[in-house]
PDB file of N, CA and C in Angstrom:
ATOM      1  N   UNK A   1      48.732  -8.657  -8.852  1.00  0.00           N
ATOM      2  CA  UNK A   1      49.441  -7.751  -9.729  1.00  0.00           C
ATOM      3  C   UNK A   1      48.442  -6.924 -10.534  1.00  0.00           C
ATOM      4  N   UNK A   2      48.651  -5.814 -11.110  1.00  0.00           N
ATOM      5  CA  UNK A   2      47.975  -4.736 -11.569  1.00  0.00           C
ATOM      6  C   UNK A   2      48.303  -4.860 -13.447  1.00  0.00           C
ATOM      7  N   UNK A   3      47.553  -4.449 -13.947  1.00  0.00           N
ATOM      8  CA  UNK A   3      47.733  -4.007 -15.813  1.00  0.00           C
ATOM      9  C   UNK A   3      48.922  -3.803 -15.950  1.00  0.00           C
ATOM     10  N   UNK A   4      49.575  -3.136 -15.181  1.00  0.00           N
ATOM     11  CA  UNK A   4      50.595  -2.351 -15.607  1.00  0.00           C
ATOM     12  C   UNK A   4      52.213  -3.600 -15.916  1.00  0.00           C
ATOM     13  N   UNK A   5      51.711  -4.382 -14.203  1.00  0.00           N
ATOM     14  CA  UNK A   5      52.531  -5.142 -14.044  1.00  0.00           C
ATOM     15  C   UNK A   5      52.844  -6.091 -14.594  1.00  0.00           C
ATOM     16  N   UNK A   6      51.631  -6.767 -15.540  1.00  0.00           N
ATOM     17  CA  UNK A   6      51.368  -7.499 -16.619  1.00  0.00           C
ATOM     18  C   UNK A   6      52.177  -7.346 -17.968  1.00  0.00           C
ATOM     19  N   UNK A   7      51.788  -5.842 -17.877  1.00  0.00           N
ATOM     20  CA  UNK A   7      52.460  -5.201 -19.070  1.00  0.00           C
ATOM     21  C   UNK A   7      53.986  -5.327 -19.404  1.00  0.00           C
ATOM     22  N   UNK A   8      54.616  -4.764 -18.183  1.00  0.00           N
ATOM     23  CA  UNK A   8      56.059  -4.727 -17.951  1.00  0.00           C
ATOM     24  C   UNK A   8      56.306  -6.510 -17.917  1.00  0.00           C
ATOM     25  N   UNK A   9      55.942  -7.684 -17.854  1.00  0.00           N
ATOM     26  CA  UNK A   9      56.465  -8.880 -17.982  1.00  0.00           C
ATOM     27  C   UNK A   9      55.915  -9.010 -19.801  1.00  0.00           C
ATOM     28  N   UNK A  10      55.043  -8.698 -19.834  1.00  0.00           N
ATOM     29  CA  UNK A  10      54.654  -8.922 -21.770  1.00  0.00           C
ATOM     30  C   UNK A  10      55.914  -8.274 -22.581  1.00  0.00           C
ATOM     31  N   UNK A  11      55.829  -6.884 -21.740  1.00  0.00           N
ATOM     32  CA  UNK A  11      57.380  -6.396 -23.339  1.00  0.00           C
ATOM     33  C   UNK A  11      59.041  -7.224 -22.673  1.00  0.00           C
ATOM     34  N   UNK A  12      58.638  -7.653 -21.175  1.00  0.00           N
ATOM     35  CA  UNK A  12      60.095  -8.128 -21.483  1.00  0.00           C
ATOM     36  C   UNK A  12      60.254  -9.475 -22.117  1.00  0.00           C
ATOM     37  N   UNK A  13      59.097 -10.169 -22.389  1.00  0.00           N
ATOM     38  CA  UNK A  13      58.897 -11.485 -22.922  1.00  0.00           C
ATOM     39  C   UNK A  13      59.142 -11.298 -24.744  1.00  0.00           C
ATOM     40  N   UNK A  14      58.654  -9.800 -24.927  1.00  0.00           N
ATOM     41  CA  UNK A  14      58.527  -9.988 -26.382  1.00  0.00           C
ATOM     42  C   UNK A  14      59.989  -9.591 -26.701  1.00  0.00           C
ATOM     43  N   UNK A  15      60.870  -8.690 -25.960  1.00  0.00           N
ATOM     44  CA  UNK A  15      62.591  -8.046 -26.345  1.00  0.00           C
ATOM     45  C   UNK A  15      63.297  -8.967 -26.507  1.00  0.00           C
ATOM     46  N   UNK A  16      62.930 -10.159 -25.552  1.00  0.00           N
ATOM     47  CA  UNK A  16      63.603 -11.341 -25.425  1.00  0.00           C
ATOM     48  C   UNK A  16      65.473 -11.249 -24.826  1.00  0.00           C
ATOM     49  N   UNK A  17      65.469  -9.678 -24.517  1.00  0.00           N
ATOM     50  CA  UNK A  17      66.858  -9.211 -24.418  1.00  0.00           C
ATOM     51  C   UNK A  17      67.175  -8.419 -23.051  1.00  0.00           C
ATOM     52  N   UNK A  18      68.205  -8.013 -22.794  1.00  0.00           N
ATOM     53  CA  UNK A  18      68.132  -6.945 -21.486  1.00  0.00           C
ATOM     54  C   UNK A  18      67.212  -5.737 -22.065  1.00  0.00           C
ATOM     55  N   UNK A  19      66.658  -5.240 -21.059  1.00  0.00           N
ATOM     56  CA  UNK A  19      65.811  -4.052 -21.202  1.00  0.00           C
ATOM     57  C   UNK A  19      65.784  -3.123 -19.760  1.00  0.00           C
ATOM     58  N   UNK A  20      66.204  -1.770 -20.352  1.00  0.00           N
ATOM     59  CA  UNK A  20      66.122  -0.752 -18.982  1.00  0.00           C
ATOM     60  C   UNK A  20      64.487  -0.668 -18.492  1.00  0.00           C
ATOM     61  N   UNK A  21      65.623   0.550 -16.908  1.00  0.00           N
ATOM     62  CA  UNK A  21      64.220   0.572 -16.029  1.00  0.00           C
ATOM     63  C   UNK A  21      63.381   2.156 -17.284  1.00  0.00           C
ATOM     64  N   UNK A  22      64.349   2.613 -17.503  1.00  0.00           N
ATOM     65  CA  UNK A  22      64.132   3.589 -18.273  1.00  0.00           C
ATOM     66  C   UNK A  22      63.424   3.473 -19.639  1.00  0.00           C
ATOM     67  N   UNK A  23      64.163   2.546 -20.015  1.00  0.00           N
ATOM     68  CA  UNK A  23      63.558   2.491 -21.425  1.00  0.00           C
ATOM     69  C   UNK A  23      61.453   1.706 -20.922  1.00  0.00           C
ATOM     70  N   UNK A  24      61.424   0.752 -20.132  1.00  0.00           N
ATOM     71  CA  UNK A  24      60.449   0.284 -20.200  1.00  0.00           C
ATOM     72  C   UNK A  24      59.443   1.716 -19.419  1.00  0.00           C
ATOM     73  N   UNK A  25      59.995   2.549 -18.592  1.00  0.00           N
ATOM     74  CA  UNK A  25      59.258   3.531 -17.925  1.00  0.00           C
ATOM     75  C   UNK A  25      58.365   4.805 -19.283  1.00  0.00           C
ATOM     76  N   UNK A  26      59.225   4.698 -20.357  1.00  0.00           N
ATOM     77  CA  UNK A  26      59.186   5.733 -21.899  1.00  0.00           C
ATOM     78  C   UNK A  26      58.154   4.744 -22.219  1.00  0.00           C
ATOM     79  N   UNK A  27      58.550   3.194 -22.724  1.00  0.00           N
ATOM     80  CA  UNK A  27      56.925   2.784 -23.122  1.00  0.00           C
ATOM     81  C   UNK A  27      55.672   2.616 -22.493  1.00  0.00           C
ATOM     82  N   UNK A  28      55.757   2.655 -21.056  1.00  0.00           N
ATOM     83  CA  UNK A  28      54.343   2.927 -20.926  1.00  0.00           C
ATOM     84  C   UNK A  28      53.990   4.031 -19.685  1.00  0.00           C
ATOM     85  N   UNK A  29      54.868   5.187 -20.216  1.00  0.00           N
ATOM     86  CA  UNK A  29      54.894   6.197 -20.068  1.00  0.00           C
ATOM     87  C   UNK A  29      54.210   6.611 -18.472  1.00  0.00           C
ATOM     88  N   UNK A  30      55.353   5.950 -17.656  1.00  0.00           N
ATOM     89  CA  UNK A  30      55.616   6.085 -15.906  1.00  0.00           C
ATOM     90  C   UNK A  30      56.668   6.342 -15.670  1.00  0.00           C
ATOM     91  N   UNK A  31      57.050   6.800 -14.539  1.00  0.00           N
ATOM     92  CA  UNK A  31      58.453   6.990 -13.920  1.00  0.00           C
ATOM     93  C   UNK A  31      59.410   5.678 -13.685  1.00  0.00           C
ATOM     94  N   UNK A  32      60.446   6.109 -13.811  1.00  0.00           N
ATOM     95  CA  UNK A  32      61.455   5.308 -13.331  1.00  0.00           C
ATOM     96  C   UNK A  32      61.087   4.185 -11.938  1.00  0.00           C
ATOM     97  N   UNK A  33      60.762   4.944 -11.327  1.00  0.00           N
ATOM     98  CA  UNK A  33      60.367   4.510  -9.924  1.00  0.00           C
ATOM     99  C   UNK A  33      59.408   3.824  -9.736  1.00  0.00           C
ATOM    100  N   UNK A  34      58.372   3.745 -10.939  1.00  0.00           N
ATOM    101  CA  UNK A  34      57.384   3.446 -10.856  1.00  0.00           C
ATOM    102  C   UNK A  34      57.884   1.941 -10.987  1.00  0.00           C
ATOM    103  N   UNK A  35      58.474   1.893 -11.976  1.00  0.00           N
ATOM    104  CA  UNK A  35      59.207   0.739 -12.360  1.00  0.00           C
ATOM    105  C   UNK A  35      59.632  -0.188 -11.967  1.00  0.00           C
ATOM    106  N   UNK A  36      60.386   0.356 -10.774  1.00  0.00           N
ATOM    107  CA  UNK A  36      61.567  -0.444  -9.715  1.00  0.00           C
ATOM    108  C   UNK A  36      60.487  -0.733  -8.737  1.00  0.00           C
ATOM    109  N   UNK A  37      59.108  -0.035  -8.715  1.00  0.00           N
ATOM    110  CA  UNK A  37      58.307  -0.554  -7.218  1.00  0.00           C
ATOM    111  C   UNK A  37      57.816  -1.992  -8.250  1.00  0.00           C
ATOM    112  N   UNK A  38      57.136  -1.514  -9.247  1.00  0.00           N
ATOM    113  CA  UNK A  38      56.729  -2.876  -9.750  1.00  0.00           C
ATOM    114  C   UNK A  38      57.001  -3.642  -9.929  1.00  0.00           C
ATOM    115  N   UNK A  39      58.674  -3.672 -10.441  1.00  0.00           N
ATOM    116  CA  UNK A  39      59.228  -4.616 -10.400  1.00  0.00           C
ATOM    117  C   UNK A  39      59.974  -5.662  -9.210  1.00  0.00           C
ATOM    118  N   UNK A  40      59.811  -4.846  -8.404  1.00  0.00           N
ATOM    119  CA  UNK A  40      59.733  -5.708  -6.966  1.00  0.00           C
ATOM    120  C   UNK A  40      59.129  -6.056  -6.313  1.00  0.00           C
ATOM    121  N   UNK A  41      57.946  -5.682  -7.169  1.00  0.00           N
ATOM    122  CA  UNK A  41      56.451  -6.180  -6.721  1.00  0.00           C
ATOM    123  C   UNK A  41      56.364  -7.617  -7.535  1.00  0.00           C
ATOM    124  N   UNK A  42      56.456  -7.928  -8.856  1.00  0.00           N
ATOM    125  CA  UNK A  42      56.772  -8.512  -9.598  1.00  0.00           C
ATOM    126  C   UNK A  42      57.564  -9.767  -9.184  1.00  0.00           C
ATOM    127  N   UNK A  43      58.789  -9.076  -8.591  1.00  0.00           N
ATOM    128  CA  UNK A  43      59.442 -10.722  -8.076  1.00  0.00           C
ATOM    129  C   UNK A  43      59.213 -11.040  -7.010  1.00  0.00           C
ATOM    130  N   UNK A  44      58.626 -10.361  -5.697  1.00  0.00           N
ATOM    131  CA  UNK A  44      57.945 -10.959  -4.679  1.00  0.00           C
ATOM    132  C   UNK A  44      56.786 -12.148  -5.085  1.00  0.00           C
ATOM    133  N   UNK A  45      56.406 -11.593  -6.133  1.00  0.00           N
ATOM    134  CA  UNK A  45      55.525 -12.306  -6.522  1.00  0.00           C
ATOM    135  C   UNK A  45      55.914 -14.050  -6.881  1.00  0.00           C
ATOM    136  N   UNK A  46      56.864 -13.792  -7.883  1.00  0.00           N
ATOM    137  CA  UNK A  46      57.182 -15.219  -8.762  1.00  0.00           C
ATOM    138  C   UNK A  46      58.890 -15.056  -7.902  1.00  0.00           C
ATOM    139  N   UNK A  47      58.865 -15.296  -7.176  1.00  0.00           N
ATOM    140  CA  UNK A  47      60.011 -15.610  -6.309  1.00  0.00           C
ATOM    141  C   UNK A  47      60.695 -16.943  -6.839  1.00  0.00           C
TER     142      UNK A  47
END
């Protein structure tokens, strides 16, 4: 996994709540898409 991908599991750990693909794409300022690849990068991962 990459910084980024790290990143996107740190703020959803700290919201502790639902969180968009959108809203997390505004904080660290990537696309939507960028989002949804990582994040399916993400659960391939921790399956």
């Amino acid at each position: 996994m990459n910084s980024r991908q790290y990143k996107i599991i740190e703020k959803l750990n700290e919201k502790g709540q639902w969180i968009t693909g959108k809203e997390l794409a505004l904080m660290l300022n990537v696309s939507d898409r960028t989002i949804r690849n990582d994040i399916e990068t993400i659960n391939k991962e921790y399956q």
